[in-house]
PDB file of N, CA and C in Angstrom:
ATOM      1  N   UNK A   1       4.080-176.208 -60.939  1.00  0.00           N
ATOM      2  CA  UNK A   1       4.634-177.424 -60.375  1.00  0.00           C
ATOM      3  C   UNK A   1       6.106-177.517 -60.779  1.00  0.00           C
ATOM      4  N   UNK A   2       6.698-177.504 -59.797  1.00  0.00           N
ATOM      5  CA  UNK A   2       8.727-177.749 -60.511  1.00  0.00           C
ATOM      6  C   UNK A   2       8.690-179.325 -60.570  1.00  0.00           C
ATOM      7  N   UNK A   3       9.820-179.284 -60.772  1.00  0.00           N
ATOM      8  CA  UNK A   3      10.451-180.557 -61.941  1.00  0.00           C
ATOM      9  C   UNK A   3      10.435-181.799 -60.791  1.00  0.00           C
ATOM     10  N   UNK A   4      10.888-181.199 -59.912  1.00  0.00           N
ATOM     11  CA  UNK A   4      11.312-182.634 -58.647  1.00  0.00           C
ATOM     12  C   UNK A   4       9.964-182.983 -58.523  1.00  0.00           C
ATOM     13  N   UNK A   5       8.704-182.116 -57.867  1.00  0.00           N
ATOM     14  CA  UNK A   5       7.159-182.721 -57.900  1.00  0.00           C
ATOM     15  C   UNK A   5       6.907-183.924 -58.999  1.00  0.00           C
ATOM     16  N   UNK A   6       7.146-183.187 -60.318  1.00  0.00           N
ATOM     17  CA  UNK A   6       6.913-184.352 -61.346  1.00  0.00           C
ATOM     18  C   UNK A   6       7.499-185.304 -61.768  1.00  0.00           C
ATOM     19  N   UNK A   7       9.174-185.372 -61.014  1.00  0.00           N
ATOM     20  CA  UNK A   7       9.561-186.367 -60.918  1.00  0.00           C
ATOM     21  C   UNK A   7       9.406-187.494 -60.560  1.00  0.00           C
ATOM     22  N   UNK A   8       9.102-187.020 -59.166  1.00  0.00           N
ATOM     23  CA  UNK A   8       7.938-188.403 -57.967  1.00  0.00           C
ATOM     24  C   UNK A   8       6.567-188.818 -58.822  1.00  0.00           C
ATOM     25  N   UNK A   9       5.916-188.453 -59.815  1.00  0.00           N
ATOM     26  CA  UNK A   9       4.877-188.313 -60.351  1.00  0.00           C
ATOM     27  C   UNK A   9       5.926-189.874 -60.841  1.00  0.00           C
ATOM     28  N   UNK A  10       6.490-189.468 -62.430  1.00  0.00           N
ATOM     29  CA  UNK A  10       6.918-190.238 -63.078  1.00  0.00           C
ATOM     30  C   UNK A  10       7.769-191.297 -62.377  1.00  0.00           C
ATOM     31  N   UNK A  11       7.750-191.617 -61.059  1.00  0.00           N
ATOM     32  CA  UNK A  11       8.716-192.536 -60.454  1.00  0.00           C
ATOM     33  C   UNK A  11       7.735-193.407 -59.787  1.00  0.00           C
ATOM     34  N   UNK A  12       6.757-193.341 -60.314  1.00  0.00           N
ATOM     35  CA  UNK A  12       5.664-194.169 -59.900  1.00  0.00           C
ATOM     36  C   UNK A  12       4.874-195.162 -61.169  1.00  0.00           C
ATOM     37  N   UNK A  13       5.280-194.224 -62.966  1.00  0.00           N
ATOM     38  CA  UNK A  13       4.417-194.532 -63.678  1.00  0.00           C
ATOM     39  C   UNK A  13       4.918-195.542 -64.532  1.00  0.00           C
ATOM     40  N   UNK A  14       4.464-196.550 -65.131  1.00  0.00           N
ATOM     41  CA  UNK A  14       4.922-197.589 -65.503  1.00  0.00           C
ATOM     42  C   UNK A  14       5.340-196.867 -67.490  1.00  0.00           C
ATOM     43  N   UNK A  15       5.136-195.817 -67.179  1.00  0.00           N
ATOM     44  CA  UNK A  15       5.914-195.202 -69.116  1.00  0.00           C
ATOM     45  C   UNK A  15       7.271-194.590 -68.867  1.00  0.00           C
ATOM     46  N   UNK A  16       7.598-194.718 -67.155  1.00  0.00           N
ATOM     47  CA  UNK A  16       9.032-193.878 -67.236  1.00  0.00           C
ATOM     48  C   UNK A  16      10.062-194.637 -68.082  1.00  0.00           C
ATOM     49  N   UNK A  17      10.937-193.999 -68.175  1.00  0.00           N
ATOM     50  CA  UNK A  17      12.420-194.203 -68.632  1.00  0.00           C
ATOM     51  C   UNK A  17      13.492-193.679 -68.620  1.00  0.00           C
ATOM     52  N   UNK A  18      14.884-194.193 -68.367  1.00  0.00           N
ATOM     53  CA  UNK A  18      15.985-193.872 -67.931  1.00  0.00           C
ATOM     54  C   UNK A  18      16.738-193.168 -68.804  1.00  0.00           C
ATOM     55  N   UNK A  19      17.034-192.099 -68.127  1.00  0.00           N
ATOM     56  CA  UNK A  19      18.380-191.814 -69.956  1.00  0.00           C
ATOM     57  C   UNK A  19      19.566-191.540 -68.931  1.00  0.00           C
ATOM     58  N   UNK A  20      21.003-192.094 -69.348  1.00  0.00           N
ATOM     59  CA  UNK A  20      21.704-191.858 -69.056  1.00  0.00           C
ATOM     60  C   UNK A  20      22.299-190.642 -68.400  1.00  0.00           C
ATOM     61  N   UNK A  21      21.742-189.616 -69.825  1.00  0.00           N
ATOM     62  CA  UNK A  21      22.044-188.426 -69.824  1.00  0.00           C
ATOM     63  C   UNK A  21      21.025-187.241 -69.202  1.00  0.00           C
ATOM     64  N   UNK A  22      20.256-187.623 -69.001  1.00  0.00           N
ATOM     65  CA  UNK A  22      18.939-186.705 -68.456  1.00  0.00           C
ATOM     66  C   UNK A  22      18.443-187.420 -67.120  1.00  0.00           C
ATOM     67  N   UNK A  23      18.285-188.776 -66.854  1.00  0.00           N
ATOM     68  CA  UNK A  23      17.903-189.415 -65.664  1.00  0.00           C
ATOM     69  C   UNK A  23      16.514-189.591 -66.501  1.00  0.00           C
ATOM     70  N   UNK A  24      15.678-189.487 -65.754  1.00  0.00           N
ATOM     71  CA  UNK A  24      13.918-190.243 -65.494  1.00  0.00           C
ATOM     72  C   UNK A  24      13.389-188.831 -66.705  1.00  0.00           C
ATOM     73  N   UNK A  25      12.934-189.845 -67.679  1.00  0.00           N
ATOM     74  CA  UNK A  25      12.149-189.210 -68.961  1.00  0.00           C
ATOM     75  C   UNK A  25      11.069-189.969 -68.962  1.00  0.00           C
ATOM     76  N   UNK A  26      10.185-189.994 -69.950  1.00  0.00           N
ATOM     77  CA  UNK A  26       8.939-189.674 -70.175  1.00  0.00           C
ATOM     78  C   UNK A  26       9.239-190.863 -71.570  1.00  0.00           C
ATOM     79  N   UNK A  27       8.778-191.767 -71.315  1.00  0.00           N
ATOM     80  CA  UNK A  27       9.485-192.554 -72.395  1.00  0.00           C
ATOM     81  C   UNK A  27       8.487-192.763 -74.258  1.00  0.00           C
ATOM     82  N   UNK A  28       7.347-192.008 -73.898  1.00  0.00           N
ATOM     83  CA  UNK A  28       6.536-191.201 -75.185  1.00  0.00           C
ATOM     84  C   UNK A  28       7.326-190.068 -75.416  1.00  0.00           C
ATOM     85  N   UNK A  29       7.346-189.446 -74.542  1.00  0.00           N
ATOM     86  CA  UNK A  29       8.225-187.790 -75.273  1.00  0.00           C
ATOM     87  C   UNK A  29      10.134-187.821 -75.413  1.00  0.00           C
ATOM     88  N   UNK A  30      10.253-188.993 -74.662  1.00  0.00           N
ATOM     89  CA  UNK A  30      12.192-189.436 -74.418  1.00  0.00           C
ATOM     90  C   UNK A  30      12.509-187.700 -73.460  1.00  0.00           C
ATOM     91  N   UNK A  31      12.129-186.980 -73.057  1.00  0.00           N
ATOM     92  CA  UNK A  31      12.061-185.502 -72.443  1.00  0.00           C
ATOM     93  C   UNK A  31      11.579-185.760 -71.147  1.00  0.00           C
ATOM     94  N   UNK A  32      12.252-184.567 -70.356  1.00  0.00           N
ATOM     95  CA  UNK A  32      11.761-184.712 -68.765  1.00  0.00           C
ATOM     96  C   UNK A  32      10.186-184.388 -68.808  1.00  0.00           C
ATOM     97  N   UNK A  33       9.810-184.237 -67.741  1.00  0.00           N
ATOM     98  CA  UNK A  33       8.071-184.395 -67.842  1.00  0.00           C
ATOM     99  C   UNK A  33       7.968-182.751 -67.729  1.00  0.00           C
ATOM    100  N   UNK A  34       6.834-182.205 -68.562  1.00  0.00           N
ATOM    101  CA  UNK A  34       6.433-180.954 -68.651  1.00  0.00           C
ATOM    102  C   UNK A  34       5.138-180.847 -68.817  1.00  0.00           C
ATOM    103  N   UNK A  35       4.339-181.602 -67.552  1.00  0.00           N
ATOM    104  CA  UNK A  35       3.196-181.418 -67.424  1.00  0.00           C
ATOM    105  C   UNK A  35       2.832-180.594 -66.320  1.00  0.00           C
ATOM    106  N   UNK A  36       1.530-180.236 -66.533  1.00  0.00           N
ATOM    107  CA  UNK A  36       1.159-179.265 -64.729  1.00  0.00           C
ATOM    108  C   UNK A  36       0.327-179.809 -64.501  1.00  0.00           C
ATOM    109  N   UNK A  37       0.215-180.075 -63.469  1.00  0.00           N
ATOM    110  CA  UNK A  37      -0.714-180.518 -62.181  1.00  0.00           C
ATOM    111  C   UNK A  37      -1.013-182.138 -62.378  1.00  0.00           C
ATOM    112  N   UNK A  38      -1.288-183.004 -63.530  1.00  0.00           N
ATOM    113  CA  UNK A  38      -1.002-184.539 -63.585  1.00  0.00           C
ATOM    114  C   UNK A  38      -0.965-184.722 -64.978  1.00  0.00           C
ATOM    115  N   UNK A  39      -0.556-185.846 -65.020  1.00  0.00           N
ATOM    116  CA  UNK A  39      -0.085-186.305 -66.426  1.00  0.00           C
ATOM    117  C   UNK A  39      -1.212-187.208 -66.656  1.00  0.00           C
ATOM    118  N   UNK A  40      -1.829-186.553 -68.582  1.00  0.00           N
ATOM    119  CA  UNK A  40      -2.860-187.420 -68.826  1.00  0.00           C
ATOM    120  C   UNK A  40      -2.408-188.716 -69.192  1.00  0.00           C
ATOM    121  N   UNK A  41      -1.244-189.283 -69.495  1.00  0.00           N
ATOM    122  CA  UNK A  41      -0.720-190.688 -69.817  1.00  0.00           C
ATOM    123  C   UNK A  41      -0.146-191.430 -68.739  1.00  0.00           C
ATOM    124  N   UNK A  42      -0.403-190.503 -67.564  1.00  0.00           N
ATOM    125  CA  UNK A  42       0.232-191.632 -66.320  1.00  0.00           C
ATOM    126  C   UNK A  42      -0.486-193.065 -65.990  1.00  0.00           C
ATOM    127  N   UNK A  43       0.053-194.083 -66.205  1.00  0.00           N
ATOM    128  CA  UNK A  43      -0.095-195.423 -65.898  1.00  0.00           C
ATOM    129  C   UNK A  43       0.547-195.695 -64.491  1.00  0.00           C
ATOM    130  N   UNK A  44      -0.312-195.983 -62.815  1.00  0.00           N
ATOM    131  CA  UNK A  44       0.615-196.609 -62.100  1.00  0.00           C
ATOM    132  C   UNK A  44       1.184-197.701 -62.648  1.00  0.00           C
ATOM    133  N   UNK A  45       2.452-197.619 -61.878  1.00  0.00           N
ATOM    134  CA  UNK A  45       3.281-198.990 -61.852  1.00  0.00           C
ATOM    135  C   UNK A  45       3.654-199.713 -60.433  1.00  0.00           C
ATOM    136  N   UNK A  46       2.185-200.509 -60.132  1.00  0.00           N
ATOM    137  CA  UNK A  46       2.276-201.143 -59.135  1.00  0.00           C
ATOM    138  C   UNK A  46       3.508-201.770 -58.281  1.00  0.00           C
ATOM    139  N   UNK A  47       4.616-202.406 -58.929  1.00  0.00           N
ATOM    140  CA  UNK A  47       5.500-202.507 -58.337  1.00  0.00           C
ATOM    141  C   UNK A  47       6.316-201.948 -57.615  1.00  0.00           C
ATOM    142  N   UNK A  48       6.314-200.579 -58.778  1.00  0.00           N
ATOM    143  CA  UNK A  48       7.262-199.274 -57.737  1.00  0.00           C
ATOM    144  C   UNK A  48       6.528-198.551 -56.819  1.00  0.00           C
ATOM    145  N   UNK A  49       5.627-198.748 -56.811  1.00  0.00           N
ATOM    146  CA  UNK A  49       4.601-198.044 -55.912  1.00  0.00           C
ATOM    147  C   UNK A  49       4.701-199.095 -54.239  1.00  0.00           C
ATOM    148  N   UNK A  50       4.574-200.144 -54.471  1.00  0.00           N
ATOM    149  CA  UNK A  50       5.445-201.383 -53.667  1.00  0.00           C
ATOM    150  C   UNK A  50       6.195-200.905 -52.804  1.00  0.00           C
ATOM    151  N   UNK A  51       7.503-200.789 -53.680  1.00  0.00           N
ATOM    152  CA  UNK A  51       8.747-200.159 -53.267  1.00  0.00           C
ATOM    153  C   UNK A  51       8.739-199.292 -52.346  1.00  0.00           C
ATOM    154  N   UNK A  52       8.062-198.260 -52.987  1.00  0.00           N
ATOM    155  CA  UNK A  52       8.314-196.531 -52.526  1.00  0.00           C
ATOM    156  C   UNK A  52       7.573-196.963 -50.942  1.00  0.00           C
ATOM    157  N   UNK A  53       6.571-197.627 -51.039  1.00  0.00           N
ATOM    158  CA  UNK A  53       5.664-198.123 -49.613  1.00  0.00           C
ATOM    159  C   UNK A  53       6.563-198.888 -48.500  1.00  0.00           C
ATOM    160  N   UNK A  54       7.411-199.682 -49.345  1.00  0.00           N
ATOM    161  CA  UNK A  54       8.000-200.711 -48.290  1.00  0.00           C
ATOM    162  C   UNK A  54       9.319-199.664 -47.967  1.00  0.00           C
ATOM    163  N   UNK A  55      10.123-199.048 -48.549  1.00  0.00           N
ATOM    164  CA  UNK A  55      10.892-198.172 -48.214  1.00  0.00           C
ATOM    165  C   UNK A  55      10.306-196.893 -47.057  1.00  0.00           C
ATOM    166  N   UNK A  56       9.572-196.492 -47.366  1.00  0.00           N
ATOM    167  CA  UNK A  56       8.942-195.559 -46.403  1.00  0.00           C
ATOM    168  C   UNK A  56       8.387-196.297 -44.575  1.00  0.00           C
ATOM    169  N   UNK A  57       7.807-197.355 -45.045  1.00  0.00           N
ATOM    170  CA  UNK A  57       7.593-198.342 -43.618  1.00  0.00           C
ATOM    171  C   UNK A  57       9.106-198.531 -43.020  1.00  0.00           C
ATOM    172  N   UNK A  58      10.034-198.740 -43.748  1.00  0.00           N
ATOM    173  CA  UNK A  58      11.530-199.085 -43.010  1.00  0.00           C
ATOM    174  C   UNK A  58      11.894-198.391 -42.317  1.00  0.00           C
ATOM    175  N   UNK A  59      11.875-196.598 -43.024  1.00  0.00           N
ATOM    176  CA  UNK A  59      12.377-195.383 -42.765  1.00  0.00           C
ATOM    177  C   UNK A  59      11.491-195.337 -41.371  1.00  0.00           C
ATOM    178  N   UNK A  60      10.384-195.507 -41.529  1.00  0.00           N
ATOM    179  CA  UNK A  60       9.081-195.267 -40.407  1.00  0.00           C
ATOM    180  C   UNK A  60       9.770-196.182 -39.190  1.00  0.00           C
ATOM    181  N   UNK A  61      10.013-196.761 -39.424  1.00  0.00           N
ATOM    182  CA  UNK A  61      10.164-198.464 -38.363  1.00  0.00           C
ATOM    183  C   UNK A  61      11.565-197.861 -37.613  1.00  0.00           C
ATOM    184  N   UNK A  62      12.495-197.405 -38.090  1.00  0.00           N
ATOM    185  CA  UNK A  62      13.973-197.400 -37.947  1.00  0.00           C
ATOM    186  C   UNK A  62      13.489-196.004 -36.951  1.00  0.00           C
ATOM    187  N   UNK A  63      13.077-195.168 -37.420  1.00  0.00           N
ATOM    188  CA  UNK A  63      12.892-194.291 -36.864  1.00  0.00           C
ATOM    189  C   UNK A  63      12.252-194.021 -35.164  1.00  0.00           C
ATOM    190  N   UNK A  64      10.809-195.223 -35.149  1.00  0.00           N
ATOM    191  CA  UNK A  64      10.593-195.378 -33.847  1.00  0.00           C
ATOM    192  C   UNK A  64      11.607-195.733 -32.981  1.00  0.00           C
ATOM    193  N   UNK A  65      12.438-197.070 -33.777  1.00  0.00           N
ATOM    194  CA  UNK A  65      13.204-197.526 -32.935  1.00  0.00           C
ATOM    195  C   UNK A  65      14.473-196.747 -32.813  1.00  0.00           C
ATOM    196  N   UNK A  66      14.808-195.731 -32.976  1.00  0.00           N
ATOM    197  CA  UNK A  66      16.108-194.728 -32.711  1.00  0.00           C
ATOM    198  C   UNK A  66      15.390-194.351 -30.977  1.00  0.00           C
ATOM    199  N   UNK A  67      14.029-193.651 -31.532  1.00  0.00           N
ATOM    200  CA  UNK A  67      13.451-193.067 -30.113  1.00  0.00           C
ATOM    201  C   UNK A  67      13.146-194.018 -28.991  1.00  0.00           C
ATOM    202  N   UNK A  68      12.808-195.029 -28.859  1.00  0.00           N
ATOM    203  CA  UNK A  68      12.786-195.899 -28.056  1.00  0.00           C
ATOM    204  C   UNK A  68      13.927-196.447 -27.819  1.00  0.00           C
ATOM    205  N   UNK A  69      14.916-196.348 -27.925  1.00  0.00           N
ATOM    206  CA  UNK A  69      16.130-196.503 -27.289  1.00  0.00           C
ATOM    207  C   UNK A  69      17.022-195.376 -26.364  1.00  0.00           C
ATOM    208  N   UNK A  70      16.739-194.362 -27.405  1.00  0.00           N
ATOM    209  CA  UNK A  70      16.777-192.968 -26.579  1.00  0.00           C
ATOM    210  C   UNK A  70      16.365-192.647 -25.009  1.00  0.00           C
ATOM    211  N   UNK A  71      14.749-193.136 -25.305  1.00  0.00           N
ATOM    212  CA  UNK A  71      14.224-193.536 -23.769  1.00  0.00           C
ATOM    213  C   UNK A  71      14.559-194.749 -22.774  1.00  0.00           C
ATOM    214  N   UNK A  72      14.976-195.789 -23.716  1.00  0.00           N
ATOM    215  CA  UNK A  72      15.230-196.600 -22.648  1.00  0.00           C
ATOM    216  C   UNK A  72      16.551-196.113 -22.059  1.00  0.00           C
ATOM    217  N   UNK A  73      17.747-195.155 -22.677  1.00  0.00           N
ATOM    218  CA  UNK A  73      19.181-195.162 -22.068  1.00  0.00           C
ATOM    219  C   UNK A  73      18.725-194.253 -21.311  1.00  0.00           C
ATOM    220  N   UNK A  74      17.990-192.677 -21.089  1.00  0.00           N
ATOM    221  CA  UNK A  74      17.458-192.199 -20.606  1.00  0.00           C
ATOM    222  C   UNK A  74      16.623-192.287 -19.067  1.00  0.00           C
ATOM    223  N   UNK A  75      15.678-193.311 -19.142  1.00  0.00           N
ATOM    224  CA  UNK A  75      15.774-193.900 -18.222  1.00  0.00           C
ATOM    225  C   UNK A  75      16.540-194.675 -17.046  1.00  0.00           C
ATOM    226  N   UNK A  76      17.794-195.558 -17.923  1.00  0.00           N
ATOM    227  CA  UNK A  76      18.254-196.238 -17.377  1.00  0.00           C
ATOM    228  C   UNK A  76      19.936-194.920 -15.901  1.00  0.00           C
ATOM    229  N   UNK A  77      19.576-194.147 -16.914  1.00  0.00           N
ATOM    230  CA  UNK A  77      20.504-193.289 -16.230  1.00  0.00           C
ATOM    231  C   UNK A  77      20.048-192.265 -14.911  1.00  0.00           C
ATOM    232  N   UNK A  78      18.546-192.570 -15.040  1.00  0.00           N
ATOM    233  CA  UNK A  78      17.692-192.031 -14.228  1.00  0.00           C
ATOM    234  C   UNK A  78      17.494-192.802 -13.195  1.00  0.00           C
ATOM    235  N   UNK A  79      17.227-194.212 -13.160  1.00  0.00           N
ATOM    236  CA  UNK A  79      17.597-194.590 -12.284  1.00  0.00           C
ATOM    237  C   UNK A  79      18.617-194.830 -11.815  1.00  0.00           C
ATOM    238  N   UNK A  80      19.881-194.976 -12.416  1.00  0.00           N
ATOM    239  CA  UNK A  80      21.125-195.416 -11.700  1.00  0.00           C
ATOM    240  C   UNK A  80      22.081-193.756 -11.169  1.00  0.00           C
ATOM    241  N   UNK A  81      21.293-193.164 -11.262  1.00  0.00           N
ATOM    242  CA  UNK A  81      21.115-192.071 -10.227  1.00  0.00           C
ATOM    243  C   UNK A  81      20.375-192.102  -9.110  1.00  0.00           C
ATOM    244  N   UNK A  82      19.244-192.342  -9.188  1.00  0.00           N
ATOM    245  CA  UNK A  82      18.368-191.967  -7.881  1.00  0.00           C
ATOM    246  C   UNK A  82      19.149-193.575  -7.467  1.00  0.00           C
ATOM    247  N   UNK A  83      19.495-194.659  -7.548  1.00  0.00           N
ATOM    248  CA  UNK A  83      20.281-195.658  -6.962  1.00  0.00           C
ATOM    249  C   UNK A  83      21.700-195.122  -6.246  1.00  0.00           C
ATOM    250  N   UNK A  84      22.922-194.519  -6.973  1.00  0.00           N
ATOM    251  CA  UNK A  84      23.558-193.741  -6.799  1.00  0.00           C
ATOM    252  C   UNK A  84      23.683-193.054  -5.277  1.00  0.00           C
ATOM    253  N   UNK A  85      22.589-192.122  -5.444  1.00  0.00           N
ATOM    254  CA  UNK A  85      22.291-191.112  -4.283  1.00  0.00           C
ATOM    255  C   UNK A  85      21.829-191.824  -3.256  1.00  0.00           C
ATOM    256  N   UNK A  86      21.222-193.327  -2.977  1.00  0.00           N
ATOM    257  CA  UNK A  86      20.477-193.782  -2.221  1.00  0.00           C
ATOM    258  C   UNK A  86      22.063-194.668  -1.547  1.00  0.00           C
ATOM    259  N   UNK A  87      22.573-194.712  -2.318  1.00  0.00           N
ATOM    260  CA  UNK A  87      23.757-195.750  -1.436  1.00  0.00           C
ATOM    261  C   UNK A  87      24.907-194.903  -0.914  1.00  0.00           C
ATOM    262  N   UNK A  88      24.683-193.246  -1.723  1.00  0.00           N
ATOM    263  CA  UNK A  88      26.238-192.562  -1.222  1.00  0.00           C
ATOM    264  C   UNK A  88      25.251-191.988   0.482  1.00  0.00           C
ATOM    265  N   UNK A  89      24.102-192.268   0.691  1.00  0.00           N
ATOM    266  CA  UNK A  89      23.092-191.221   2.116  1.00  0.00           C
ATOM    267  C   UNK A  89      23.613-192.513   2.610  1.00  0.00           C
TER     268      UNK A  89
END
């Protein structure tokens, strides 16, 4: 497991902690996390777990609505073509 996997691990657990100098530690060991496959001291931390959810729905949301606009200009150029051609006959 590399480091970024267990990062997202610990960015969920209510024992993380910040170090200036290292970023997101392990706030029993003050060390980045050097576990494999899950950590036996992981505690969720409901709140950030919140977060990470309501951030991901935004990303989700923003995203439909890029494509549905896409289609509506798409459309709209589709018809004001076949309109176009109907008034230059």
């Amino acid at each position: 497991m590399q480091l970024a996997q267990r990062l997202e691990t610990c960015k969920k657990c209510e024992k993380r902690k910040f170090d200036m100098n290292s970023g997101i530690v392990c706030s029993l060991t003050l060390r980045k996390p050097e576990f494999e496959g899950s950590c036996k001291d992981f505690v969720v931390d409901p709140i950030e777990v919140s977060k990470l959810k309501a951030k991901s729905y935004k990303v989700e949301k923003e995203e439909k609505s890029s494509v549905s606009t896409w289609g509506v200009i798409i459309i709209i150029l589709f018809v004001a073509r076949i309109l176009f051609r109907m008034f230059r006959d």
